[in-house]
Protein backbone atom coordinates (compact mmCIF):
# COMPACT_ATOMS: atom_id res chain seq x y z
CA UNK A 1 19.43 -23.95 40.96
CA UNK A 2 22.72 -25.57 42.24
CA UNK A 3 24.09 -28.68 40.30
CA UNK A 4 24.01 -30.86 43.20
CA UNK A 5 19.83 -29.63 43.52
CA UNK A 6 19.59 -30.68 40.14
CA UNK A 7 20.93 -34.56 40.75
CA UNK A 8 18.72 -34.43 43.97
CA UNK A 9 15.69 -33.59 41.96
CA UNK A 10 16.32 -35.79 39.09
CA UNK A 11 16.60 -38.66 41.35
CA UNK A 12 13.70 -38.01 43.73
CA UNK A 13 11.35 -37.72 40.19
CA UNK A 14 12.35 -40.88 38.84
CA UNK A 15 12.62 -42.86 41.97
CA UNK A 16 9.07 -41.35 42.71
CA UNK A 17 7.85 -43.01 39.10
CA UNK A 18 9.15 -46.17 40.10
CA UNK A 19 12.66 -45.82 37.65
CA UNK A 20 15.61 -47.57 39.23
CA UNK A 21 19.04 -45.73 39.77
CA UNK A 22 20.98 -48.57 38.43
CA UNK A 23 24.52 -46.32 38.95
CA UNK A 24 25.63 -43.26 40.80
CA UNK A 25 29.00 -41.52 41.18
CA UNK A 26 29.92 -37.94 41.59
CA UNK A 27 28.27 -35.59 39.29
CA UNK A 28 26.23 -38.63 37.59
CA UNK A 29 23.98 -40.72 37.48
CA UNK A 30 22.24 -43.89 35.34
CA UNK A 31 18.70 -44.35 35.40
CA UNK A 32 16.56 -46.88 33.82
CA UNK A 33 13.04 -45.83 32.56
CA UNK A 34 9.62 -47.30 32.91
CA UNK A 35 7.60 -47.97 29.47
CA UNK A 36 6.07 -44.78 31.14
CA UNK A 37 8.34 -42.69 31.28
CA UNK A 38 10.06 -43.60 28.44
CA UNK A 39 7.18 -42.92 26.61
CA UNK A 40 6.51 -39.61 28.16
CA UNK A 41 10.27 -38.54 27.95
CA UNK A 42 12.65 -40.04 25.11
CA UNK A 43 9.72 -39.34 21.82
CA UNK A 44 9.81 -42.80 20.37
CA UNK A 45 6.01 -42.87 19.49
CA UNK A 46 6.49 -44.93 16.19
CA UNK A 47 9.01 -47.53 18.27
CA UNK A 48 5.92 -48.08 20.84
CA UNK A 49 3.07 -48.55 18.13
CA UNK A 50 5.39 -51.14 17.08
CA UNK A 51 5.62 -52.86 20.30
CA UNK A 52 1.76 -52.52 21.10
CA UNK A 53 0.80 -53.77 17.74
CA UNK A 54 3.45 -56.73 17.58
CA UNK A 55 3.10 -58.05 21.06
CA UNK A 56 7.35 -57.48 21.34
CA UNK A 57 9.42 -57.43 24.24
CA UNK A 58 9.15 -53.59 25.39
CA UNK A 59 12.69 -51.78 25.88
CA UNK A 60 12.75 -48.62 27.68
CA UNK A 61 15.76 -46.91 27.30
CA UNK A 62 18.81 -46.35 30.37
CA UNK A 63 19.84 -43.28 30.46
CA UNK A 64 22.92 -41.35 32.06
CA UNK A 65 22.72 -37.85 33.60
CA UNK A 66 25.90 -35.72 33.70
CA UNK A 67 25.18 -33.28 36.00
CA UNK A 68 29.08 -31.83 36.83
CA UNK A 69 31.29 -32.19 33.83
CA UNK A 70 34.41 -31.58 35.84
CA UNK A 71 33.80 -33.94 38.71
CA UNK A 72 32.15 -36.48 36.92
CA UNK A 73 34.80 -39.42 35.15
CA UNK A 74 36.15 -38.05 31.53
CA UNK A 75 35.44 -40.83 29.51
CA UNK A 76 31.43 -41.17 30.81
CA UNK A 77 29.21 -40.53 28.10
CA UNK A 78 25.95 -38.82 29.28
CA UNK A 79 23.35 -35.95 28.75
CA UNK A 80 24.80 -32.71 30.15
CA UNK A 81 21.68 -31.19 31.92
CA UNK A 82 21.47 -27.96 34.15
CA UNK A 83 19.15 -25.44 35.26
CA UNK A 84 17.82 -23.68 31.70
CA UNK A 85 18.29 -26.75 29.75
CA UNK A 86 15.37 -28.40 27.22
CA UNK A 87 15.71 -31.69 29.20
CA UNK A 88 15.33 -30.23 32.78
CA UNK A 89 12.32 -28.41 31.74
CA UNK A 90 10.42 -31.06 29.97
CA UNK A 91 10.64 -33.14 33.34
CA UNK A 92 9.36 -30.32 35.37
CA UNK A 93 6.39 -30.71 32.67
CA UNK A 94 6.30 -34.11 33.24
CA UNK A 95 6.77 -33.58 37.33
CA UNK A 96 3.31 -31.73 37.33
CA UNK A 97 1.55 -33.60 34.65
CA UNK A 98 2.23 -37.12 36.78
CA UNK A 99 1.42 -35.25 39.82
CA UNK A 100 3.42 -32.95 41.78
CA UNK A 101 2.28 -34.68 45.14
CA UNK A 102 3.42 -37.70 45.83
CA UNK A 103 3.38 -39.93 49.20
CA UNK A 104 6.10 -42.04 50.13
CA UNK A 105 6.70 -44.33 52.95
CA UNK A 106 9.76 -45.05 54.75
CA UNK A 107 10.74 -48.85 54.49
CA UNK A 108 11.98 -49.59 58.02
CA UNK A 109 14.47 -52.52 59.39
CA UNK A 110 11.64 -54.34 61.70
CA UNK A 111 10.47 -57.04 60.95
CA UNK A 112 7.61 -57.46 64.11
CA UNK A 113 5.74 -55.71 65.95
CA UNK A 114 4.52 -52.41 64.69
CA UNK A 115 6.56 -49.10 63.73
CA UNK A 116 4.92 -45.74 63.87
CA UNK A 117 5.87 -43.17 60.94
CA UNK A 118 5.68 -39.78 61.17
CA UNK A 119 3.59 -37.56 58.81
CA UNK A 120 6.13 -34.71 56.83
CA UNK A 121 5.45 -32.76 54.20
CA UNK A 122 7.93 -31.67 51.71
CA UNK A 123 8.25 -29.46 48.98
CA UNK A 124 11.10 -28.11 46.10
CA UNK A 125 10.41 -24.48 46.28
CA UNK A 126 12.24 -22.19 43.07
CA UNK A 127 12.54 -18.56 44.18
CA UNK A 128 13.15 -16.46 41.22
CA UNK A 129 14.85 -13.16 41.23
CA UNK A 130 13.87 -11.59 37.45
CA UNK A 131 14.53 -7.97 36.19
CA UNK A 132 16.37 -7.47 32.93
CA UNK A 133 18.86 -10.50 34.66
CA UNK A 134 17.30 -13.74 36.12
CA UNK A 135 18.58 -15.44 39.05
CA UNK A 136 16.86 -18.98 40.12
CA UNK A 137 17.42 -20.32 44.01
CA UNK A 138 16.09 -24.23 44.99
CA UNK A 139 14.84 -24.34 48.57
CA UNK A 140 14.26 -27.87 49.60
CA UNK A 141 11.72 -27.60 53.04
CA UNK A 142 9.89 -30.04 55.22
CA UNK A 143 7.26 -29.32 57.68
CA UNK A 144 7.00 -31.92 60.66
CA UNK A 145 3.10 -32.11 61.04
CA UNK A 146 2.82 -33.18 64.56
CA UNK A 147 5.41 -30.59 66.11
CA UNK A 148 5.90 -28.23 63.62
CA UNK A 149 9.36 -28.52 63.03
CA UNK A 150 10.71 -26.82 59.86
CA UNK A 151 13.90 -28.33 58.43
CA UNK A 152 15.92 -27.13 54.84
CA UNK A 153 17.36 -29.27 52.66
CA UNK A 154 14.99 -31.91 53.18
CA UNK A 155 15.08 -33.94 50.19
CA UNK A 156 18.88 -34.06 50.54
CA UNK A 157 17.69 -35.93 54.02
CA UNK A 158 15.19 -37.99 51.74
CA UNK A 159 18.24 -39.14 50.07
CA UNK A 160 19.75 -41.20 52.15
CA UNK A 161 16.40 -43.51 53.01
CA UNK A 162 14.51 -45.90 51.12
CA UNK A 163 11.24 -45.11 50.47
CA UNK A 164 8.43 -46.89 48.78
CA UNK A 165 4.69 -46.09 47.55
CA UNK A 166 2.86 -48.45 49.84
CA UNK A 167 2.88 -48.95 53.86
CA UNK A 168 5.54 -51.15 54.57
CA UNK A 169 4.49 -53.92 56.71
CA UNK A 170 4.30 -53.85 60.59
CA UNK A 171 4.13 -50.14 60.49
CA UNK A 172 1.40 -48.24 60.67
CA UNK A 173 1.17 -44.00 60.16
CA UNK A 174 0.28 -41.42 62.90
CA UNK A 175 -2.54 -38.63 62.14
CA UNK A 176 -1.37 -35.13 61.67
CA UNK A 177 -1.98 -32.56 64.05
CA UNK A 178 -1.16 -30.42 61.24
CA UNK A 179 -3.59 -30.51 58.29
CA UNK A 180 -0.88 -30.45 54.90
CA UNK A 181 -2.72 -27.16 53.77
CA UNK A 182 -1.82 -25.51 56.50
CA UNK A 183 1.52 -27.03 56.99
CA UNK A 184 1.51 -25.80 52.96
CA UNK A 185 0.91 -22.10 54.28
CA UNK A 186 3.70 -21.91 57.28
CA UNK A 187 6.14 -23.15 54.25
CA UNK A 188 5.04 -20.35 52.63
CA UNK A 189 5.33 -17.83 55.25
CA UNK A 190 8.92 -19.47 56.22
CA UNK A 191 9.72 -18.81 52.45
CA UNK A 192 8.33 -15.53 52.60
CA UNK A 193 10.64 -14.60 55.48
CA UNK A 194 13.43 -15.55 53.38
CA UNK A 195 12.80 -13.40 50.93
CA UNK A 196 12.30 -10.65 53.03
CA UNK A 197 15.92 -11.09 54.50
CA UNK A 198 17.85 -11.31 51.66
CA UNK A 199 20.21 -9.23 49.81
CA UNK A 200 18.18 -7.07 46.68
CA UNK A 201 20.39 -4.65 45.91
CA UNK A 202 20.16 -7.03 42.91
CA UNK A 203 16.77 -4.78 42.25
CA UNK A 204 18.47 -1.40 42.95
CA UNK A 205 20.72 -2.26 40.37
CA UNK A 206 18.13 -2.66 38.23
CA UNK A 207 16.67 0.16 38.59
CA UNK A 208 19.36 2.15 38.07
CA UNK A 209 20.31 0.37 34.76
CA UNK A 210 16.52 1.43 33.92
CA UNK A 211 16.71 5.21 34.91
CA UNK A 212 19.92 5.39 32.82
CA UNK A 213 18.54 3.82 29.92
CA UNK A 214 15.43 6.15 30.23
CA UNK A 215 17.74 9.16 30.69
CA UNK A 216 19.21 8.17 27.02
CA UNK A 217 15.63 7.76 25.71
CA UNK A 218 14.36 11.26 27.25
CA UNK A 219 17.96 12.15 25.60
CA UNK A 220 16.80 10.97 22.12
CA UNK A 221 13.42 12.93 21.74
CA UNK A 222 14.17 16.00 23.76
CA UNK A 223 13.59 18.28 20.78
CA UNK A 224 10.63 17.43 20.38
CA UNK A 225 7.65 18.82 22.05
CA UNK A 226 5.00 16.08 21.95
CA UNK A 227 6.67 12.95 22.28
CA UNK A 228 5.90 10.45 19.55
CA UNK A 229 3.53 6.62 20.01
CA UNK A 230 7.11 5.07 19.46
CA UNK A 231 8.92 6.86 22.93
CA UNK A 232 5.40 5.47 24.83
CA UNK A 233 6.06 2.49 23.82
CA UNK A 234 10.32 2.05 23.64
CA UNK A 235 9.96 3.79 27.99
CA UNK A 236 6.92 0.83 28.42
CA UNK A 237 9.56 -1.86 27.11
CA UNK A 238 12.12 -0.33 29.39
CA UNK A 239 9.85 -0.62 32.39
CA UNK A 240 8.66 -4.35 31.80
CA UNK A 241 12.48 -5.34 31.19
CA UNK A 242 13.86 -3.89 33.93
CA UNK A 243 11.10 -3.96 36.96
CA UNK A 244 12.82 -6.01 39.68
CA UNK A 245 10.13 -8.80 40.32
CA UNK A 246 9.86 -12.17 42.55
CA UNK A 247 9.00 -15.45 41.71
CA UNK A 248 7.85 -18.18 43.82
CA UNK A 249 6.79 -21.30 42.39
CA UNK A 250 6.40 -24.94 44.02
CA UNK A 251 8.08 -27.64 41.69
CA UNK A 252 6.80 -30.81 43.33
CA UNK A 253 6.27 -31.91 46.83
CA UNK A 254 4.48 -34.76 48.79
CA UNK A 255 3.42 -36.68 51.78
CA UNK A 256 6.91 -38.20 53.37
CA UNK A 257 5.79 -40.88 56.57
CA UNK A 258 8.98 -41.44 58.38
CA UNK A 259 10.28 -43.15 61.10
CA UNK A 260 10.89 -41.68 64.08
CA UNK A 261 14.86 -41.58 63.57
CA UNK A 262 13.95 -39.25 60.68
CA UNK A 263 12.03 -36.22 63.38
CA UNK A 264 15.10 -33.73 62.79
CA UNK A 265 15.20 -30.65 65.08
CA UNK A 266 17.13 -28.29 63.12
């Protein structure tokens, strides 16, 4: 996952659980939390009985992401996050746990008559390449579901709207032609493509860091005629560490109704 996925993401979960971006520069941003999400992210249990038993003003925290140390301003005080770290992971936790599906409305400029919005579905796809090394890839995809039209990078695209839970007013949605399960499937195939045209001589090399580590093994018990439990075992380990595998896992995704500005072609 690439830094600048990682600020897309981050924003697109909390402005999905209703958590205001209150600042945003290069490499950063500030968020301010719901009680909700406050309570599901920053572990103040004992601060929140307090609250709830008191009647007091609640106060969920602001917090500041750092997401590019070198472009982001020297003096900024934040949480460093990237792919691998604690905080990243327990908001993929609480991604699913809220709901990994949202739907999200496009709030448009008119103010009469009525606007149609187009039906999209969109996903954050992680494609992981894992042998004894790990390598993690963020696809970002939308499916058009009236034409079909597959476009990358689409929460990047999502960026730059505003989008809201509920129908704005004076617009109204059109019906897919494309049910979302199935548009869910041709994302799948499209990401199984991908896969299939990539570079894995990342697994070759794999494998032949595995045959030379079983050549040492062999190397190490070659005396002896019936090979003990322990060499079994120790060429077993070898295998499960080193056999070049593919992971494809769907982070979060959801039901996008934009207007028809938004119906890219690329």
């Amino acid at each position: 996952m690439q830094q600048a996925d990682i600020q897309h993401f981050l924003k697109r979960f909390f402005i999905s659980n209703q958590c205001e971006i209150v600042e945003e520069g290069t490499g950063y941003f500030t968020v301010q939390l719901t009680i909700e999400m406050d309570k599901e992210l920053m572990n103040r249990p004992f601060y929140w009985h307090y609250v709830e038993k008191t009647g007091g003003t609640p106060n969920p925290m602001k917090l500041t992401f750092i997401t590019d140390p070198k472009a982001s301003p020297s003096e900024l005080s934040g949480e460093k996050i990237h792919f691998g770290s604690p905080r990243l992971h327990q908001i993929f936790q609480a991604t699913k746990k809220f709901g990994g599906f949202i739907r999200l409305y496009e709030k448009t400029k008119h103010q009469s008559g009525n606007t149609a919005l187009h039906p999209w579905i969109g996903v954050n796809v992680t494609i992981s390449y894992v042998c004894d090394k790990k390598k993690d890839f963020v696809r970002s995809i939308g499916l058009h579901l009236i034409n079909g039209t597959i476009v990358e990078e689409f929460q990047k695209k999502l960026e730059s709207l505003s989008l809201t839970p509920k129908i704005p007013d004076y617009c109204f949605t059109i019906t897919p032609i494309i049910k979302p399960q199935s548009g869910l499937k041709r994302i799948e195939r499209y990401i199984e493509r991908i896969v299939e045209q990539d570079d894995h001589t990342w697994a070759e090399d794999a494998k032949q860091r595995m045959n030379r580590d079983m050549m040492l093994l062999n190397h190490f018990y070659e005396d002896l005629k019936e090979k003990p439990d322990v060499y079994w075992s120790e060429r077993e380990a070898l295998n499960c560490l080193y056999k070049p595998r593919i992971h494809i896992n769907i982070e979060n995704g959801g039901l996008f109704y934009l207007s028809a500005n938004h119906v890219w072609t690329e």
